[in-house]
Every structure is written in structure tokens, then in C-alpha cells.
N, C-alpha and C. Protein backbone atom coordinates (compact mmCIF):
# COMPACT_ATOMS: atom_id res chain seq x y z
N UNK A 1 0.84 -1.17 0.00
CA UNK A 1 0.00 0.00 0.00
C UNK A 1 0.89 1.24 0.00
N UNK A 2 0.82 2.04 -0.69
CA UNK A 2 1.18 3.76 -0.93
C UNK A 2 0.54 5.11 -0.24
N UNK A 3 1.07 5.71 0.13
CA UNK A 3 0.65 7.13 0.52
C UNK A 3 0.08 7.45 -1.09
N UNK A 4 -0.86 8.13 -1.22
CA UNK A 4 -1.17 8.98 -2.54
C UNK A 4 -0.03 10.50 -1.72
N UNK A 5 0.59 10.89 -2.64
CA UNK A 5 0.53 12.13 -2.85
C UNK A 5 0.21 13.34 -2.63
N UNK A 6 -1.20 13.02 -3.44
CA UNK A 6 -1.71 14.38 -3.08
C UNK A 6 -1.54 15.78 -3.11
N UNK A 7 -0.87 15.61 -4.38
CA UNK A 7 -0.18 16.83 -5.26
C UNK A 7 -0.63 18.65 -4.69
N UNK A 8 -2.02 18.31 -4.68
CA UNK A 8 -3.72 19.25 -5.30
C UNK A 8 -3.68 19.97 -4.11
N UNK A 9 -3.04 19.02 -2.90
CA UNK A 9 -3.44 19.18 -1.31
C UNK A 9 -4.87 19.33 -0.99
N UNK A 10 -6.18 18.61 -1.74
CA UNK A 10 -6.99 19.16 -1.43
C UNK A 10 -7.93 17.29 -1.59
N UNK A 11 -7.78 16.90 -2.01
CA UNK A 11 -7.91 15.16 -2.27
C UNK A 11 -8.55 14.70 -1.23
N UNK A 12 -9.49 13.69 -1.77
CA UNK A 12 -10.15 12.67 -0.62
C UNK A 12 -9.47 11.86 -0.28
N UNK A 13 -8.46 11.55 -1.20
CA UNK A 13 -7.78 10.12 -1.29
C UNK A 13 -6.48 9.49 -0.18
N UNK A 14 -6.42 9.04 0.52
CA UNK A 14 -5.37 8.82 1.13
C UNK A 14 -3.94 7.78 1.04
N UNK A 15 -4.86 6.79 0.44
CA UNK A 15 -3.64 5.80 -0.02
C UNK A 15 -4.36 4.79 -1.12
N UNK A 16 -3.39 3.80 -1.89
CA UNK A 16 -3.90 3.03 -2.93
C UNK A 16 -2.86 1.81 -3.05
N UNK A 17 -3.18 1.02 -3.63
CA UNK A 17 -2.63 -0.54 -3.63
C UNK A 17 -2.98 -0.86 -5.45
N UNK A 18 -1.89 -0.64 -5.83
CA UNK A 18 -1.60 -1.51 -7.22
C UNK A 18 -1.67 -2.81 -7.36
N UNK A 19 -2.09 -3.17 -7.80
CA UNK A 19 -1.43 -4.94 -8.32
C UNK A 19 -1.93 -5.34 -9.76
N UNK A 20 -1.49 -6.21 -10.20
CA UNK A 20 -1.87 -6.63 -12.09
C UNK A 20 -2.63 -6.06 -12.50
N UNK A 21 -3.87 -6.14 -12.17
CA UNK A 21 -4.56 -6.12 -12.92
C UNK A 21 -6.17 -5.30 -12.04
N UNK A 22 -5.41 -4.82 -11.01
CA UNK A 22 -6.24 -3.83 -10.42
C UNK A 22 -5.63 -2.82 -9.43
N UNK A 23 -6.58 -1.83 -8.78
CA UNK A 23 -6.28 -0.88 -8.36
C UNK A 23 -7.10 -0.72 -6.94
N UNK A 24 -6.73 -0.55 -5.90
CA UNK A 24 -7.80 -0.15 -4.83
C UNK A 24 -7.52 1.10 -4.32
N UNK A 25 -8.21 2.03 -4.11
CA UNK A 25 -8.31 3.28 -3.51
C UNK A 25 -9.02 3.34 -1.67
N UNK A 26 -8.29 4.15 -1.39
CA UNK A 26 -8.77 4.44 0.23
C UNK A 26 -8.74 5.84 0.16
N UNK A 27 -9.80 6.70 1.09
CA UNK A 27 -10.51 7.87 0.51
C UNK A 27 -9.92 8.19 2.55
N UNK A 28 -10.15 9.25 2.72
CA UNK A 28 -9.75 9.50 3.98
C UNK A 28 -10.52 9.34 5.09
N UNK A 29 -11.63 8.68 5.12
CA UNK A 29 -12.78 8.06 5.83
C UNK A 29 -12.39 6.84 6.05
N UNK A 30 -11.68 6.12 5.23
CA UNK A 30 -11.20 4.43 5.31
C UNK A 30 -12.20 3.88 4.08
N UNK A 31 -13.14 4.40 3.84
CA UNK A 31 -13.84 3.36 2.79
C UNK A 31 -12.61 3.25 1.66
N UNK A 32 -12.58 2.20 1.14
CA UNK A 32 -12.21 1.83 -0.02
C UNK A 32 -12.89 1.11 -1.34
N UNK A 33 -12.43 1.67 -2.29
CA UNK A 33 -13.25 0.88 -3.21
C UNK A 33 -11.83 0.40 -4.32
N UNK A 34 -12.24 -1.13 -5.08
CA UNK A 34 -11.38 -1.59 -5.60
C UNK A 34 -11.76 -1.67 -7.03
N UNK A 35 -11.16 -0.96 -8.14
CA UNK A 35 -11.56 -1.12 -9.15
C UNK A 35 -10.30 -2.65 -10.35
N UNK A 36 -11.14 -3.08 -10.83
CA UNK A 36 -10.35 -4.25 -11.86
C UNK A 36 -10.73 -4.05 -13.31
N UNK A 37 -9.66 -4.80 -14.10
CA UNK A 37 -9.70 -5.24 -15.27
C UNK A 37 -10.61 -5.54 -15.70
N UNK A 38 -11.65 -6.94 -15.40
CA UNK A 38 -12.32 -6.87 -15.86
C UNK A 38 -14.09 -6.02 -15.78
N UNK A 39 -13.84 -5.67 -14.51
CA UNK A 39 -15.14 -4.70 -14.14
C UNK A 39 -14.92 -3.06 -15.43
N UNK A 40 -14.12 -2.80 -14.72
CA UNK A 40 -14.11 -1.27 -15.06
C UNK A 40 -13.01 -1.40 -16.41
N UNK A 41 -12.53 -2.21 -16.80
CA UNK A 41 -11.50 -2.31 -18.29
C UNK A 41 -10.22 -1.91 -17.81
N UNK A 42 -9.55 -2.56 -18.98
CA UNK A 42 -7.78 -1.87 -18.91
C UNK A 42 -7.62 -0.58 -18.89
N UNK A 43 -8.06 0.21 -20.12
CA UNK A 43 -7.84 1.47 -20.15
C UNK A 43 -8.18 2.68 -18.71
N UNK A 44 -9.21 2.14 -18.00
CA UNK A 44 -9.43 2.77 -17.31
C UNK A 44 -8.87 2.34 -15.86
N UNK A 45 -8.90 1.35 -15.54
CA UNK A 45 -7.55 1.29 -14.77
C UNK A 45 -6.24 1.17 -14.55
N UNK A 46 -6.04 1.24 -15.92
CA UNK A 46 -4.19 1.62 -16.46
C UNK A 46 -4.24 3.27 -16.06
N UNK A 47 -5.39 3.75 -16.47
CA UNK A 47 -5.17 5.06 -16.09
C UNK A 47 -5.46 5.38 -14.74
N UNK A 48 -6.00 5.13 -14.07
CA UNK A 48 -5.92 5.39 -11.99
C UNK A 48 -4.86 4.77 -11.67
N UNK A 49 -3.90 3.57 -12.43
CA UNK A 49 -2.84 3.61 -11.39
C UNK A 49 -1.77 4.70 -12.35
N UNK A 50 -1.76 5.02 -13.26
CA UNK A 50 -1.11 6.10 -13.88
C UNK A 50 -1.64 7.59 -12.52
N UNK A 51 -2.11 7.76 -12.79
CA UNK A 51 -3.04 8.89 -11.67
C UNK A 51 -2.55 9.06 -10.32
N UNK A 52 -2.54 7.62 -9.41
CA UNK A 52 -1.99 6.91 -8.17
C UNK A 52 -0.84 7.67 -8.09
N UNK A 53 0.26 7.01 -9.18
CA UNK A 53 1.54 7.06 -8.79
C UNK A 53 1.76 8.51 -9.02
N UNK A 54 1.04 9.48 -9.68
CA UNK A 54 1.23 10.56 -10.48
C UNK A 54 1.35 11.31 -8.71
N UNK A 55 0.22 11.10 -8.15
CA UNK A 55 -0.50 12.39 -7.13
C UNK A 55 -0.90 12.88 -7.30
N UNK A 56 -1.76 12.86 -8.68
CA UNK A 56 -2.60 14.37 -8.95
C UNK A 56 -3.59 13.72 -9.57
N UNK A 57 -5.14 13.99 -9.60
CA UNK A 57 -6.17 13.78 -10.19
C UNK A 57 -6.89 12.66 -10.46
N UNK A 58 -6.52 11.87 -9.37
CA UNK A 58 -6.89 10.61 -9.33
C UNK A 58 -8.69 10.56 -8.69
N UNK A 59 -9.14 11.50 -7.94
CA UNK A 59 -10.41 11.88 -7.02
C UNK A 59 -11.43 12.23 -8.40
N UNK A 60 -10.58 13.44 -9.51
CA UNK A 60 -11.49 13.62 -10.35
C UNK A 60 -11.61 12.51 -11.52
N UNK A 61 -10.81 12.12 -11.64
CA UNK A 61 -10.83 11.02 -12.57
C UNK A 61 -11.58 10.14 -12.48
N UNK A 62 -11.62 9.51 -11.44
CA UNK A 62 -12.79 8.75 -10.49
C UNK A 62 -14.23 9.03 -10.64
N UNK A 63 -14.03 10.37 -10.41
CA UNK A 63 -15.64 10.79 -10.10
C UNK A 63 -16.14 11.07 -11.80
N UNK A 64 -15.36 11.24 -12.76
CA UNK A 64 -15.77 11.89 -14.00
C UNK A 64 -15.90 10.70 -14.80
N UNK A 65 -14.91 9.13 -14.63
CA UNK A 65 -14.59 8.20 -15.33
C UNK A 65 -15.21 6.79 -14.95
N UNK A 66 -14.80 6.47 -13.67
CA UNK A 66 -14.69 5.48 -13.21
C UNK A 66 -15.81 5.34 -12.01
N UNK A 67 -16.60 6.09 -11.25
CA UNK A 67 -17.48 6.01 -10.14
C UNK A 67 -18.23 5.13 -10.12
N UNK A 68 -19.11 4.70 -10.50
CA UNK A 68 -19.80 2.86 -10.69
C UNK A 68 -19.04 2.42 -11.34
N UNK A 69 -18.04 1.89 -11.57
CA UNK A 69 -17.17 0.89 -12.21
C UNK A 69 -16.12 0.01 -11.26
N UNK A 70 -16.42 0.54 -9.84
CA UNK A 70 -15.65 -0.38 -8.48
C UNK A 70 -16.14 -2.29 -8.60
N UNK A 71 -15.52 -3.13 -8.55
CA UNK A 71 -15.68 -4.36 -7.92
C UNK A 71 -16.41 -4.51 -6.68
N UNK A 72 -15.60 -4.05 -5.61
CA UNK A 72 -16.52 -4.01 -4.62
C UNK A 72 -15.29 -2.70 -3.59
N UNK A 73 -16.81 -2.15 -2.30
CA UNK A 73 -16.96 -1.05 -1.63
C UNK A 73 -16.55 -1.67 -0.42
N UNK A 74 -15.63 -1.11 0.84
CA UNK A 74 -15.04 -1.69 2.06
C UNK A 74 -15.61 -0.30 2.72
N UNK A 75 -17.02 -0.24 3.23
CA UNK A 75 -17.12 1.21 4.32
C UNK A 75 -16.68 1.36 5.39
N UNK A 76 -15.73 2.12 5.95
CA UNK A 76 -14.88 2.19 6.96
C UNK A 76 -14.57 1.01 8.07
N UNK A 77 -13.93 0.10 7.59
CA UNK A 77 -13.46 -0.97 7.94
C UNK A 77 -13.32 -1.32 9.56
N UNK A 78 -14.09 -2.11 10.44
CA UNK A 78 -13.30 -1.98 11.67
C UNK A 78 -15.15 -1.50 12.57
N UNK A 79 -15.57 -0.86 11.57
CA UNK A 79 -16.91 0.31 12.59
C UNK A 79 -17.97 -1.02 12.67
């Protein structure tokens, strides 16, 4: 798992986890949502972990690209 960045300083996002063929995001609440290959496609999760590693624009990208296209939703883990 990674710190995001957070280029913008202004981001929901707090950290993210790469692997093959998917991407999971953690938002600063703890929910996470995990997007994949085959849910949400290559292109679009080649581009959030492009985004990830970037630090910048990964929240809007999300919200403009990818927002119903998660696998599955983890709401604050633990509550």
C-alpha cells in the first residue's frame, strides 16, 4: 500500500494498492473501493494507477470516469 501524494493538497484520497490487474483506492474516511480489469477495463484502470503514482487527479478522474465501475466497496473498515 502507498501514501497517494496528493499533489492538489486538497484530495479525498489517502492511499492506494496496485497490483496486475487492479487498483484499490482508500478515501480519507477508510472506505475503499477496488476497481479491476475486468469490471471497469484496462484502459481505465491503467489510467488510476497512472493517476496513483502521479499524485494528482486521481479523485477527479474517479468521479468523471470510473465512479460505478468499483468491484466491490469496504465502508470504513473496523466500525
Amino acid at each position: 500500500m502507498e501514501k497517494y501524494l496528493n499533489k492538489s493538497g486538497n484530495s479525498p484520497i489517502s492511499k492506494y494498492q496496485i497490483e496486475d490487474e487492479r487498483i484499490t483506492v482508500w478515501y480519507n474516511d477508510d472506505t475503499s473501493y477496488s476497481y479491476s480489469y475486468p469490471r471497469a477495463g484496462k484502459p481505465i484502470v491503467d489510467k488510476l494507477k497512472e493517476l496513483a503514482v502521479e499524485g494528482e487527479g486521481l479523485a477527479t478522474f474517479i468521479s468523471q470516469q470510473a465512479k460505478f465501475l468499483y468491484d466491490h466497496k469496504v465502508d470504513k473498515p473496523g466500525l
